[in-house]
N, C-alpha and C. Protein backbone atom coordinates (compact mmCIF):
# COMPACT_ATOMS: atom_id res chain seq x y z
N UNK A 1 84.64 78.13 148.53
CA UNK A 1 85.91 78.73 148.28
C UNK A 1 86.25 78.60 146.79
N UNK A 2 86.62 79.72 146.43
CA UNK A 2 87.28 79.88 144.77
C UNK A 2 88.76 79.42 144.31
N UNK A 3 88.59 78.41 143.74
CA UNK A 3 90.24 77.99 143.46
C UNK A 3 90.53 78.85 142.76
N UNK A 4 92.05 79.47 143.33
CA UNK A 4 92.63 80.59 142.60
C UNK A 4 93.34 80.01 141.46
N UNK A 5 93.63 78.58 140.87
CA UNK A 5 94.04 78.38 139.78
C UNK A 5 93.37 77.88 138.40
N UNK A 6 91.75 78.42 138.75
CA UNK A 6 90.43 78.31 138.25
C UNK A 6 90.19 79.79 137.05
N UNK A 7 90.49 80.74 138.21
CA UNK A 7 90.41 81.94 137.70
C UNK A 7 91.67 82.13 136.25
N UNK A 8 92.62 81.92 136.73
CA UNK A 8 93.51 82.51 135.64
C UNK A 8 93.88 81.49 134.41
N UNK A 9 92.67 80.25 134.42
CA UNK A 9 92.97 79.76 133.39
C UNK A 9 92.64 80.16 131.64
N UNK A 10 92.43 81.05 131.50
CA UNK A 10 92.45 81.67 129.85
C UNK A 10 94.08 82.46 129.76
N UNK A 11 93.99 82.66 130.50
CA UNK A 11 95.18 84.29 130.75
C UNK A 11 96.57 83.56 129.48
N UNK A 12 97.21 82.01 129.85
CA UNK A 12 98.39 82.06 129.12
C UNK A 12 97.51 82.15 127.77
N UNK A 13 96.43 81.25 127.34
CA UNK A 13 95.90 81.47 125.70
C UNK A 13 95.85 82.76 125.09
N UNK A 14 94.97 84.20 126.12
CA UNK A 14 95.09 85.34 125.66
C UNK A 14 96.34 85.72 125.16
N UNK A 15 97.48 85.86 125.99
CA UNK A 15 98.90 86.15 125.53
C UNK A 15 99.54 84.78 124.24
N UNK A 16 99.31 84.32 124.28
CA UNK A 16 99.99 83.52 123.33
C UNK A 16 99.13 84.35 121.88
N UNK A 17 98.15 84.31 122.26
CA UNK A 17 97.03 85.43 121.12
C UNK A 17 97.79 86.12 120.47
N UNK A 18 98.02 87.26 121.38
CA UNK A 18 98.59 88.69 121.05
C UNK A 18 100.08 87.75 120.44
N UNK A 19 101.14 87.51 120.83
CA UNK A 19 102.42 87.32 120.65
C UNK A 19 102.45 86.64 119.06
N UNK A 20 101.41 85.79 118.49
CA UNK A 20 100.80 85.26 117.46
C UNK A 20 100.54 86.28 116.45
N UNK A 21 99.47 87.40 116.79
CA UNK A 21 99.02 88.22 116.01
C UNK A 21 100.38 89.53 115.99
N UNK A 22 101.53 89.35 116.87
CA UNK A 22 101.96 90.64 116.93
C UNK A 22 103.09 89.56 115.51
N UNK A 23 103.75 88.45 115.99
CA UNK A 23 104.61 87.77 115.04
C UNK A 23 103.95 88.13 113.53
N UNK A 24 102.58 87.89 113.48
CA UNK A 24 102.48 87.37 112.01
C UNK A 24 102.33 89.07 111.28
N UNK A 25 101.98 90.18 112.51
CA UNK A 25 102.00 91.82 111.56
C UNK A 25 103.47 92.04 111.41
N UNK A 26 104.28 91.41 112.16
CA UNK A 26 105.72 91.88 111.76
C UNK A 26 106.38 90.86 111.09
N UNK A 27 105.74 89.58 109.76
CA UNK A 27 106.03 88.73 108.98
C UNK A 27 105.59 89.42 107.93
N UNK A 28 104.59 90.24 108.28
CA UNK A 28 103.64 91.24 106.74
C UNK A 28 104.38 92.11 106.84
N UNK A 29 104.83 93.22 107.40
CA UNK A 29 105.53 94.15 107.21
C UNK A 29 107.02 93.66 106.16
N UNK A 30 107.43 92.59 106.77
CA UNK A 30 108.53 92.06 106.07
C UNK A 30 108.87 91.75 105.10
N UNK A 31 107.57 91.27 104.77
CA UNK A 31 107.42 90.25 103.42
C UNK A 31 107.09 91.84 102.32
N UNK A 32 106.57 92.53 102.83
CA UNK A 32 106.36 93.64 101.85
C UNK A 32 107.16 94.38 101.51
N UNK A 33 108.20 94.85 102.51
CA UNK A 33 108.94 95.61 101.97
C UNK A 33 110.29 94.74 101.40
N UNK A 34 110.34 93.18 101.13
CA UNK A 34 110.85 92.58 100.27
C UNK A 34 110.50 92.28 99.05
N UNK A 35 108.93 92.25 99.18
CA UNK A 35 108.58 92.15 98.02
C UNK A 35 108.61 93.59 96.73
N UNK A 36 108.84 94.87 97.55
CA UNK A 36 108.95 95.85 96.91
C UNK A 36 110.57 96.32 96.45
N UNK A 37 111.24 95.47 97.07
CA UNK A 37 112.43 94.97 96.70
C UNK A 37 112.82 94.35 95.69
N UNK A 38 111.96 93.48 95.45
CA UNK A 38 112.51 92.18 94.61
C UNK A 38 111.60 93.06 93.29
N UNK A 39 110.58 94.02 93.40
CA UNK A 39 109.78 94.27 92.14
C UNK A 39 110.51 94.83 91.49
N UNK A 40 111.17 96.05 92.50
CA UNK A 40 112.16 97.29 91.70
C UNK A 40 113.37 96.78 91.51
N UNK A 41 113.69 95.70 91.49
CA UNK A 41 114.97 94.65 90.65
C UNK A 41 114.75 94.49 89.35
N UNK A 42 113.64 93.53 89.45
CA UNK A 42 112.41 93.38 88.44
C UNK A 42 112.42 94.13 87.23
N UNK A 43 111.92 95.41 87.67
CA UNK A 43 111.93 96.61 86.43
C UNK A 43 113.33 97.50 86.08
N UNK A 44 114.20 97.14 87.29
CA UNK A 44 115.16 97.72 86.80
C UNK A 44 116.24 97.44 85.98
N UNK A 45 116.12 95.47 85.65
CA UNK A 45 116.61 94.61 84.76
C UNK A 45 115.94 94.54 83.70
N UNK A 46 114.42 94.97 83.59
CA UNK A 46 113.77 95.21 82.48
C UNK A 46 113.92 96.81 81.72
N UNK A 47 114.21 97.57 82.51
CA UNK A 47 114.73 98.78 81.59
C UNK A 47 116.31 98.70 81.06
N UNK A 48 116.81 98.05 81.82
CA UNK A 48 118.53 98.20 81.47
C UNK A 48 118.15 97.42 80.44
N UNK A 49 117.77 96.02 80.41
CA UNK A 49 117.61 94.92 78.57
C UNK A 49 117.19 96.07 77.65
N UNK A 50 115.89 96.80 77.69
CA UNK A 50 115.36 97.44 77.09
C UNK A 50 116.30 98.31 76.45
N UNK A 51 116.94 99.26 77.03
CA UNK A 51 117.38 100.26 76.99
C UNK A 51 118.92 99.88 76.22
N UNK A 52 119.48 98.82 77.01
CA UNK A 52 120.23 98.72 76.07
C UNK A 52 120.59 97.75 74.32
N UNK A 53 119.54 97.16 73.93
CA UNK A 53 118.93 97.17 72.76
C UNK A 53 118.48 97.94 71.82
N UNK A 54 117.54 98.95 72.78
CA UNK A 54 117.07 100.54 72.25
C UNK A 54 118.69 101.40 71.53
N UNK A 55 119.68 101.18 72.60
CA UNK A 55 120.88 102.41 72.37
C UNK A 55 121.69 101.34 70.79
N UNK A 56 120.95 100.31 70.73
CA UNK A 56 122.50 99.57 69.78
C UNK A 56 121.24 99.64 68.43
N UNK A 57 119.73 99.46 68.46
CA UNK A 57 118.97 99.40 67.15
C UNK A 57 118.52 100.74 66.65
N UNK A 58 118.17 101.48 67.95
CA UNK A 58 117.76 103.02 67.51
C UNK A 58 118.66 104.61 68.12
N UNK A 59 118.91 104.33 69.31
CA UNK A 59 119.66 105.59 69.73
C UNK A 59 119.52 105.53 71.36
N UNK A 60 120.62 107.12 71.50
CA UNK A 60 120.29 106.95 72.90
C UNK A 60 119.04 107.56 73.27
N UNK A 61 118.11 108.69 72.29
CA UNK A 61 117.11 109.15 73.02
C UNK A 61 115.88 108.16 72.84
N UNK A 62 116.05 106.90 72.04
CA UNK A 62 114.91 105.72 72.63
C UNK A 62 115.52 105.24 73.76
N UNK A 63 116.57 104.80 73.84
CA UNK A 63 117.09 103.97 75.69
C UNK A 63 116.49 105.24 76.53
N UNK A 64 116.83 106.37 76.44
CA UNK A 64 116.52 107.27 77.58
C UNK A 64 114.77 107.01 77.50
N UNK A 65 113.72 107.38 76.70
CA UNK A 65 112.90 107.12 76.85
C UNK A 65 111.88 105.88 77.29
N UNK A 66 112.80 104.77 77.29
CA UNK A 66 112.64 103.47 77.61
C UNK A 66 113.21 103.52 79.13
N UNK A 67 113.73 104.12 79.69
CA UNK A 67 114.46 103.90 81.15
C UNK A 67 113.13 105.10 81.90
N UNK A 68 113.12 105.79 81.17
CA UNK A 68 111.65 106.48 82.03
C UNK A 68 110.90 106.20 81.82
N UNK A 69 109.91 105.32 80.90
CA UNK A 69 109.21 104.49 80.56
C UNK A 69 108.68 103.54 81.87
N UNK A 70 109.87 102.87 82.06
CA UNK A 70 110.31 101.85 83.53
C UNK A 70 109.86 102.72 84.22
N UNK A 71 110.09 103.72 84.70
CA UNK A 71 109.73 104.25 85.92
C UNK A 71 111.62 104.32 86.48
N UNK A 72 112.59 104.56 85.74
CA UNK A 72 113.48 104.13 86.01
C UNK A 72 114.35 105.27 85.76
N UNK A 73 115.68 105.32 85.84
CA UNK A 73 116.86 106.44 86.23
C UNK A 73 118.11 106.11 85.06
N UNK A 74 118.29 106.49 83.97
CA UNK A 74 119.54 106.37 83.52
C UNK A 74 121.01 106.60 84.46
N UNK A 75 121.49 105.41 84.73
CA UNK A 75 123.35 105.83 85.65
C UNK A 75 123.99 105.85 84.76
N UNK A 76 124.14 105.45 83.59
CA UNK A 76 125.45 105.56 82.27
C UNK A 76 125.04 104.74 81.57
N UNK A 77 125.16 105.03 80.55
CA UNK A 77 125.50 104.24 78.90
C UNK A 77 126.49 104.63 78.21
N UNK A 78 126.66 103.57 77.44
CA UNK A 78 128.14 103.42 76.65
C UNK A 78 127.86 102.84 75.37
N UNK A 79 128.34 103.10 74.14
CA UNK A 79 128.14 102.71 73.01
C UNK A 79 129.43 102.78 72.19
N UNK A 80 130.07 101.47 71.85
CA UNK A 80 130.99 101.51 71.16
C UNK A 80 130.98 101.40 69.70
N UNK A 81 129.73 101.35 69.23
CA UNK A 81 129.45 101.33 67.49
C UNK A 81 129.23 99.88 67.67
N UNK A 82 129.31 98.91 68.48
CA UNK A 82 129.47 97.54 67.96
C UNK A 82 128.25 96.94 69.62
N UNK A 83 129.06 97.71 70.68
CA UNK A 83 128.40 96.67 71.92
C UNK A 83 128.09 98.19 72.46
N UNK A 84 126.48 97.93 73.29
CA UNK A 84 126.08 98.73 74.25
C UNK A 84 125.89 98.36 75.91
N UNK A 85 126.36 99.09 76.70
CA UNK A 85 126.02 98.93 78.13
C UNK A 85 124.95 99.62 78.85
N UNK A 86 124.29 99.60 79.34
CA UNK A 86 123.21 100.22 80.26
C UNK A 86 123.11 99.90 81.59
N UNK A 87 123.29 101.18 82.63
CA UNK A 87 123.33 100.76 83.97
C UNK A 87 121.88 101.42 84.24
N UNK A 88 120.87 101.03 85.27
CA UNK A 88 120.05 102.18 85.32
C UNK A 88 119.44 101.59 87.02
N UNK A 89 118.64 102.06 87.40
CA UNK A 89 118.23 102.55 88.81
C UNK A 89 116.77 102.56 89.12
N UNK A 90 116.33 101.78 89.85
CA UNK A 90 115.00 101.87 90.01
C UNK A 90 115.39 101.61 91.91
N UNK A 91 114.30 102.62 92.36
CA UNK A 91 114.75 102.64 94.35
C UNK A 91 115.90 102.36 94.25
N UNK A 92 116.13 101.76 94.90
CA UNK A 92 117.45 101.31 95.45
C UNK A 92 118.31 100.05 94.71
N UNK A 93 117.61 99.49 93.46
CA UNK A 93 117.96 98.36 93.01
C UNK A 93 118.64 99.24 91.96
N UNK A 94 119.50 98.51 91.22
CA UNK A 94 120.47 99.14 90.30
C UNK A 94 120.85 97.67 89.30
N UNK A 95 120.74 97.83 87.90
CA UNK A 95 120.95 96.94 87.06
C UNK A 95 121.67 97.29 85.52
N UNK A 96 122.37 96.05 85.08
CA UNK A 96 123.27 96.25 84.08
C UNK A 96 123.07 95.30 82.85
N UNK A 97 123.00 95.54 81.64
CA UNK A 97 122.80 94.64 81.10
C UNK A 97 123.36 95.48 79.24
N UNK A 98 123.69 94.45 78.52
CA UNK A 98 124.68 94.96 77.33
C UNK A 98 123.78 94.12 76.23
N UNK A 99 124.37 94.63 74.87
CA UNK A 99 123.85 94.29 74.06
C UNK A 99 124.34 94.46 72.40
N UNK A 100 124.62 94.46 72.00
CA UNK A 100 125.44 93.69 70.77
C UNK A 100 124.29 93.77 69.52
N UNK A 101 124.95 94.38 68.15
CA UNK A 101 124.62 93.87 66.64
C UNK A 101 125.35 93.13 66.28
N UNK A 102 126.96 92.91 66.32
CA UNK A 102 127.75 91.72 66.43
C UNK A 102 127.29 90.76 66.00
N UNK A 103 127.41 90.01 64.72
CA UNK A 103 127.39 88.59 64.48
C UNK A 103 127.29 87.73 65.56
């Protein structure tokens, strides 16, 4: 006679398997589309510095060329002869950053 609690001993390991491998593809999915998050922050704080340095030492058509440069979106600049602002846009991340000849 076949002990029936012979047979189904792999069965919980298989499933714990899958539930393992299904957790850790939906930890990768996650982690990536944060990490493509956190990049386009990244560059979009690096074109706004850029850009707004560019608008206060050379002009606005170096900031503009420096924000597409980035891979990035001019939202507004402002130049008061003294202090510059730069907002600009990369995906969905959006960044600001100013900049001064000012003593």
């Amino acid at each position: 006679m076949v002990d029936d609690n012979r047979r189904d001993q792999g069965q919980s390991a298989l499933l714990v398997m899958f539930v393992t491998v299904a957790v850790l593809a939906l930890l990768l999915v996650a982690m990536t589309a944060y990490g493509g998050r956190l990049a386009d922050r990244a560059r979009a704080q690096s074109a706004a510095d850029a850009a707004a340095l560019a608008l206060v030492l050379e002009g606005p058509s170096m900031a503009a060329e420096l924000v597409s440069a980035h891979g990035a979106t001019m939202v507004s600049s402002s130049f008061d002869g003294e202090t510059a602002i730069v907002t600009v846009r990369v995906g969905t991340s959006t960044a600001t950053a100013s900049a001064t000849d000012a003593p």
